[in-house]
N, C-alpha and C. Protein backbone atom coordinates (compact mmCIF):
# COMPACT_ATOMS: atom_id res chain seq x y z
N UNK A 1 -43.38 56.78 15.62
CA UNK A 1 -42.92 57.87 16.46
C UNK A 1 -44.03 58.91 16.58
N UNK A 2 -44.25 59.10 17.74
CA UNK A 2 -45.32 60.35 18.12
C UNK A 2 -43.90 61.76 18.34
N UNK A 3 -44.76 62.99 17.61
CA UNK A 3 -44.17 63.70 18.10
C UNK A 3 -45.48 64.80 18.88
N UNK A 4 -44.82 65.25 20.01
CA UNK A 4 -45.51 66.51 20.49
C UNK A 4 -44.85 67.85 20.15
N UNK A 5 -45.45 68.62 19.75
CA UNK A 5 -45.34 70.16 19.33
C UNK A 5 -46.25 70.88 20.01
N UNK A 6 -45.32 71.84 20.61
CA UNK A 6 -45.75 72.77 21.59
C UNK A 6 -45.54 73.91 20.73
N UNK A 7 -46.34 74.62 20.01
CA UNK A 7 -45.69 76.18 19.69
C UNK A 7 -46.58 77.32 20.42
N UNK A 8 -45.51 78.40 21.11
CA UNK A 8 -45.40 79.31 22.29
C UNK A 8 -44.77 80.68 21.05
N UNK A 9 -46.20 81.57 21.60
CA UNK A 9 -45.82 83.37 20.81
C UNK A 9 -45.64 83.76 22.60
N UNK A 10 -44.36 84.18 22.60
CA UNK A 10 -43.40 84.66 23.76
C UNK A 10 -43.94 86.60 23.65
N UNK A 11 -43.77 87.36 24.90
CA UNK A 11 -43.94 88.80 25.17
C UNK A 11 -42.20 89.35 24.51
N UNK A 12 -41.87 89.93 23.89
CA UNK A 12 -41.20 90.49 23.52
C UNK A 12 -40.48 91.02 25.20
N UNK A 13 -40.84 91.82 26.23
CA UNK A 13 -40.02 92.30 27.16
C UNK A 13 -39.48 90.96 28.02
N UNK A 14 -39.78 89.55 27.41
CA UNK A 14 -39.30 88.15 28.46
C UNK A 14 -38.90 87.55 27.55
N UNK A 15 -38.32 87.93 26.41
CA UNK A 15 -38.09 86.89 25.44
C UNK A 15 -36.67 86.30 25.75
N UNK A 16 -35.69 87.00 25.73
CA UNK A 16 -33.96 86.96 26.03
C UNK A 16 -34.43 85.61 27.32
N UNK A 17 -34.85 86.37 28.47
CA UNK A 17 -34.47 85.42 29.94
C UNK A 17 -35.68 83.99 29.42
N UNK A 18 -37.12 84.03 28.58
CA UNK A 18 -37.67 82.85 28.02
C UNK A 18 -37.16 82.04 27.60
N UNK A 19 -36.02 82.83 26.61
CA UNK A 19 -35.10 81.66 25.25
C UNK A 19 -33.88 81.04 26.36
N UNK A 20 -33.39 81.47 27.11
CA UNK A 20 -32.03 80.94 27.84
C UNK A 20 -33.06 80.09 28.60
N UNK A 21 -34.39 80.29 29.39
CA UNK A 21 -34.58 79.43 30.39
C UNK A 21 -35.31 77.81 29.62
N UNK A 22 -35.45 77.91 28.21
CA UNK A 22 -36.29 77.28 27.54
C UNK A 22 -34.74 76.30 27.24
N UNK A 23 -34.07 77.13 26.51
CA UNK A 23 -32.98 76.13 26.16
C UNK A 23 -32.28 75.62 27.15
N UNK A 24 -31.74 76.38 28.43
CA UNK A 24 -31.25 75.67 29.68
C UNK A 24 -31.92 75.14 30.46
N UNK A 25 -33.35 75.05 30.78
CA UNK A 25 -33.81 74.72 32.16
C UNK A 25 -34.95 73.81 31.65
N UNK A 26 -36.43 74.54 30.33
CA UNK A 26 -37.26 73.43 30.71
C UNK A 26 -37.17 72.61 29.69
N UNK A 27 -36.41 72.37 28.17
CA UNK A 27 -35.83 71.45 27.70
C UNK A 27 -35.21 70.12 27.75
N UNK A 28 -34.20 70.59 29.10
CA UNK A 28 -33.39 69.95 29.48
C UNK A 28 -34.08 68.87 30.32
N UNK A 29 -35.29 69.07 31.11
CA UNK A 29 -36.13 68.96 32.11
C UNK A 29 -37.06 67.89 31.29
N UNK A 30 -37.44 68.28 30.19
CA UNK A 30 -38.59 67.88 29.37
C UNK A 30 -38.17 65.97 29.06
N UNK A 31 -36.83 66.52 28.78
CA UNK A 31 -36.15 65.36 28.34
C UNK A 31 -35.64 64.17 29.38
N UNK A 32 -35.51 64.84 30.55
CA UNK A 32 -34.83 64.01 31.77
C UNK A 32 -35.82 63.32 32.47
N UNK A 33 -37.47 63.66 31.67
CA UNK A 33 -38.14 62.64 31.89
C UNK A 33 -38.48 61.16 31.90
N UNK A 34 -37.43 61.14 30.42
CA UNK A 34 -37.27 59.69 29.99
C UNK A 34 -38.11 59.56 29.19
N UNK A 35 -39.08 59.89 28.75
CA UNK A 35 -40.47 59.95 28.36
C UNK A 35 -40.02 60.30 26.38
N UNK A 36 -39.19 61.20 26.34
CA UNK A 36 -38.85 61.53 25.02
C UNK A 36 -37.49 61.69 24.19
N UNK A 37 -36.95 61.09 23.23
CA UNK A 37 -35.51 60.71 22.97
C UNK A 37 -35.18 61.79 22.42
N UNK A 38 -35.87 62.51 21.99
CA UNK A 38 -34.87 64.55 21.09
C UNK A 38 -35.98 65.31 21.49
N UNK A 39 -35.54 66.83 21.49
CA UNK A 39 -36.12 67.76 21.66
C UNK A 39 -35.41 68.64 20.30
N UNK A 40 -36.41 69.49 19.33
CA UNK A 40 -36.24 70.17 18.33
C UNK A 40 -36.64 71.84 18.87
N UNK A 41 -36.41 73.09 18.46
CA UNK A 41 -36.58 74.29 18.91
C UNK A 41 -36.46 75.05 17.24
N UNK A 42 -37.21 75.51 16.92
CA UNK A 42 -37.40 76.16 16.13
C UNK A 42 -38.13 77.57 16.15
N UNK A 43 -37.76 78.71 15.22
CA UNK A 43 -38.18 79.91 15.44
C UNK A 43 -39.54 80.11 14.26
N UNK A 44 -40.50 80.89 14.81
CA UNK A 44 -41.07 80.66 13.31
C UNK A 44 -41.12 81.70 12.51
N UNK A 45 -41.15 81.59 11.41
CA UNK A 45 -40.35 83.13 10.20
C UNK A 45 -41.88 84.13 10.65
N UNK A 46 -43.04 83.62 10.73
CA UNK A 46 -44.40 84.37 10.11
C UNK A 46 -44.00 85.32 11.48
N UNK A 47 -44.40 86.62 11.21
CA UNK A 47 -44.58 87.53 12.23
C UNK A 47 -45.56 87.60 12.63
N UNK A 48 -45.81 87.63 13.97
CA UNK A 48 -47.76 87.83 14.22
C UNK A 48 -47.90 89.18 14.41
N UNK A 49 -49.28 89.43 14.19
CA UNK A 49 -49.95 90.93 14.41
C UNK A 49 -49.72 91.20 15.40
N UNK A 50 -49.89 90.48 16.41
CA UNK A 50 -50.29 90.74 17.69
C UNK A 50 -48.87 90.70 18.94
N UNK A 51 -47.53 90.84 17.85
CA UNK A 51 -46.48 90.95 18.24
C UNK A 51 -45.90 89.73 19.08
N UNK A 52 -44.92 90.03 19.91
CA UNK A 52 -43.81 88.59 20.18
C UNK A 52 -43.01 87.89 19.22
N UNK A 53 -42.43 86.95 19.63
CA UNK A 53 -42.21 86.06 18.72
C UNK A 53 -42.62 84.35 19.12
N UNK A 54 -42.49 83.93 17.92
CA UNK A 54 -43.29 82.53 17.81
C UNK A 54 -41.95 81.36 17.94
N UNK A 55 -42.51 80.17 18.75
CA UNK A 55 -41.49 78.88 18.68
C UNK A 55 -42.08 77.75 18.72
N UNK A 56 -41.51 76.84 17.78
CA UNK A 56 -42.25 75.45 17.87
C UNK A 56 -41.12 74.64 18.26
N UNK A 57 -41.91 73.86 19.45
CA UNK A 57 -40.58 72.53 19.89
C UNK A 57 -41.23 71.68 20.15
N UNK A 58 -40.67 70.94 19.19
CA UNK A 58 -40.90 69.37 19.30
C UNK A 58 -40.12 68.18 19.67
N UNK A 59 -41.04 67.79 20.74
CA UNK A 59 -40.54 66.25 21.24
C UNK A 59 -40.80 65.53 20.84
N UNK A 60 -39.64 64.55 20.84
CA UNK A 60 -40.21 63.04 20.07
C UNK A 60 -40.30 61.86 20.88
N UNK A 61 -41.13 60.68 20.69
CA UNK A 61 -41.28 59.90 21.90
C UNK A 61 -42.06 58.93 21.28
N UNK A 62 -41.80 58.02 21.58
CA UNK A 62 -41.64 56.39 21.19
C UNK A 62 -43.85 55.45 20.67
N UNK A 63 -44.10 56.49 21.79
CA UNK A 63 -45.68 55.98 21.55
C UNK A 63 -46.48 57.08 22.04
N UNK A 64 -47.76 56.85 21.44
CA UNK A 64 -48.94 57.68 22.10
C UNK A 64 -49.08 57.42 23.93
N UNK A 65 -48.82 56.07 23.92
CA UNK A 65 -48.91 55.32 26.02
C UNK A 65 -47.73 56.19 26.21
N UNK A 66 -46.72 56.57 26.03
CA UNK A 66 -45.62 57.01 26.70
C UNK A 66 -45.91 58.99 27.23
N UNK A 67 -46.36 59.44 25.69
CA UNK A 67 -47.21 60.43 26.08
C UNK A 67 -47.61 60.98 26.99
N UNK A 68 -48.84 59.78 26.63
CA UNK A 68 -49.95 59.95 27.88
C UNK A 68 -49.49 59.70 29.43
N UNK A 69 -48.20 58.96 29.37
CA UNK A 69 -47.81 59.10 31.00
C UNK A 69 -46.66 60.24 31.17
N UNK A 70 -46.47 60.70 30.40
CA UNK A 70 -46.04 62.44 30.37
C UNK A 70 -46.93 62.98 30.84
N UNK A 71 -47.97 63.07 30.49
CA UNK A 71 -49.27 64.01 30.56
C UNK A 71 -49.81 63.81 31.96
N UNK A 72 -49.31 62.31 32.22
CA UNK A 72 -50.22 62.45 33.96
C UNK A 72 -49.29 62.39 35.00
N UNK A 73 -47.86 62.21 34.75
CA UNK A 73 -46.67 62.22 35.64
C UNK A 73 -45.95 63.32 35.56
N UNK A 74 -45.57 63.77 34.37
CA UNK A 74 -44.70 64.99 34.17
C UNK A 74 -45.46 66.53 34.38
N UNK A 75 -46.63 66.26 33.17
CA UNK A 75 -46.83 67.64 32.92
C UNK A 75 -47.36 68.87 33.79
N UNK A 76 -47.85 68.33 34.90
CA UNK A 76 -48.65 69.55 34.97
C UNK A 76 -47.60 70.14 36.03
N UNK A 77 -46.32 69.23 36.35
CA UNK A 77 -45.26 69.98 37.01
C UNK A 77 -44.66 71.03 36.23
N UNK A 78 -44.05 70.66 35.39
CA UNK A 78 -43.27 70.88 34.09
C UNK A 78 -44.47 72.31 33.81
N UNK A 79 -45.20 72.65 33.05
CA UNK A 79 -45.90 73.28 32.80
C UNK A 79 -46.33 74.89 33.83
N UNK A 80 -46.24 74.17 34.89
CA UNK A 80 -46.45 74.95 36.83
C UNK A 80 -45.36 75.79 36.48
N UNK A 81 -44.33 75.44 36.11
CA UNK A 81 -42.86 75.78 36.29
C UNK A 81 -42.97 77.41 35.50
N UNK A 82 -43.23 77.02 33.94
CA UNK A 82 -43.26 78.22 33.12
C UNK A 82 -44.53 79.37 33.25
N UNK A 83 -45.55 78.90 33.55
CA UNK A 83 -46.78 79.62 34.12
C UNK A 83 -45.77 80.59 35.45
N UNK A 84 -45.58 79.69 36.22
CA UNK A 84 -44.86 80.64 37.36
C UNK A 84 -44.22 82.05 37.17
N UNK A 85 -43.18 81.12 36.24
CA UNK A 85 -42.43 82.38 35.86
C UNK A 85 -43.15 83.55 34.20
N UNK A 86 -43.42 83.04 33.46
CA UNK A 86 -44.26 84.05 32.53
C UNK A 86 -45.58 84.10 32.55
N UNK A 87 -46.30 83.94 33.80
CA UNK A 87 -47.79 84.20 33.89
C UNK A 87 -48.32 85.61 32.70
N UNK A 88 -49.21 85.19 31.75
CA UNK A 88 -49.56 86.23 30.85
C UNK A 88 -48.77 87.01 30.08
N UNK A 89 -46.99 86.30 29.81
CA UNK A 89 -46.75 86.84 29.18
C UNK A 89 -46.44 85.86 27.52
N UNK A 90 -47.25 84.68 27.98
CA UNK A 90 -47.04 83.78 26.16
C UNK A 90 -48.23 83.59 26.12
N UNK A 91 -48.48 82.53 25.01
CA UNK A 91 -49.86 81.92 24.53
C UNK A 91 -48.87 80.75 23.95
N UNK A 92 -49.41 79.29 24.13
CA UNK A 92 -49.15 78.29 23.80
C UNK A 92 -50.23 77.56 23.22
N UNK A 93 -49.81 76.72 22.44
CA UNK A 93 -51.13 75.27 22.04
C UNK A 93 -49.87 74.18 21.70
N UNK A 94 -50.73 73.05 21.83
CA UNK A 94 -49.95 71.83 21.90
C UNK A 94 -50.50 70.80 20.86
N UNK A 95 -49.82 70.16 19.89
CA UNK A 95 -50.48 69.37 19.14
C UNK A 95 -49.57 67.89 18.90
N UNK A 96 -50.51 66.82 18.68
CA UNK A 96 -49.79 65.75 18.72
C UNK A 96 -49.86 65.68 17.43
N UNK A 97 -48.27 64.69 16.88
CA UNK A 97 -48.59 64.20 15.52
C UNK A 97 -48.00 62.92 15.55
N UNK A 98 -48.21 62.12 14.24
CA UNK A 98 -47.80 61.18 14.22
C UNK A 98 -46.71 61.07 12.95
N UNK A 99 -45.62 60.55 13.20
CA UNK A 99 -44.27 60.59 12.05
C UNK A 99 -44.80 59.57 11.22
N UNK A 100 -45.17 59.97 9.76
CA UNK A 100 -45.99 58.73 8.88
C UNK A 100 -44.40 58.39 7.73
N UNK A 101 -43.68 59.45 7.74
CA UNK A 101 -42.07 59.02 7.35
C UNK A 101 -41.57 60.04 7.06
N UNK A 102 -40.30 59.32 6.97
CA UNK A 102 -38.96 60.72 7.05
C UNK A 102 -37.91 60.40 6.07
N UNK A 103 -37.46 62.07 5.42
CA UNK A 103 -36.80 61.45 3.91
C UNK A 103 -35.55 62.18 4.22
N UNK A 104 -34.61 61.60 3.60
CA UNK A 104 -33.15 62.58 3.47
C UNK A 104 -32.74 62.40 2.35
């Protein structure tokens, strides 16, 4: 299992209409790609200096090839979308990982 993790430090004055459009609109979106079987949303405790708040969400998805045709079919729509609407008001980075195992 590849997962992608996107974590996004949000502007504090877009955070409320960010978090509803993140959980209703590009989540939902992310997923209706087909491309990835869960989406995770997490807050992160560390406060930054530089104010906002921080979120990591991770998708999960079957291979690195499946990914990568996220990356050349989906994303740069998907991506257009939130730029549109919060131009300069987040900072994002994106990191791939790989699930080496999982305990309960």
């Amino acid at each position: 299992m590849i997962i992608y993790n996107v974590t996004i430090n949000i502007a504090d004055d877009v955070h409320e209409e960010w978090l509803h459009w993140m959980q209703h609109a590009h989540i939902p979106d992310m997923l209706a790609t087909g491309k990835f079987s869960s989406a995770k949303m997490a807050k992160v405790l560390v406060e930054e200096e530089t104010g906002g708040t921080t979120y990591s969400v991770q998708y999960h998805t079957d291979s690195k090839e499946t990914l990568q045709r996220y990356y050349q079919q989906d994303a740069p729509r998907l991506r257009a979308d939130g730029l549109e609407r919060f131009a300069d008001k987040f900072v994002a980075f994106r990191t791939e990982l790989q699930l080496i195992s999982e305990h309960s």
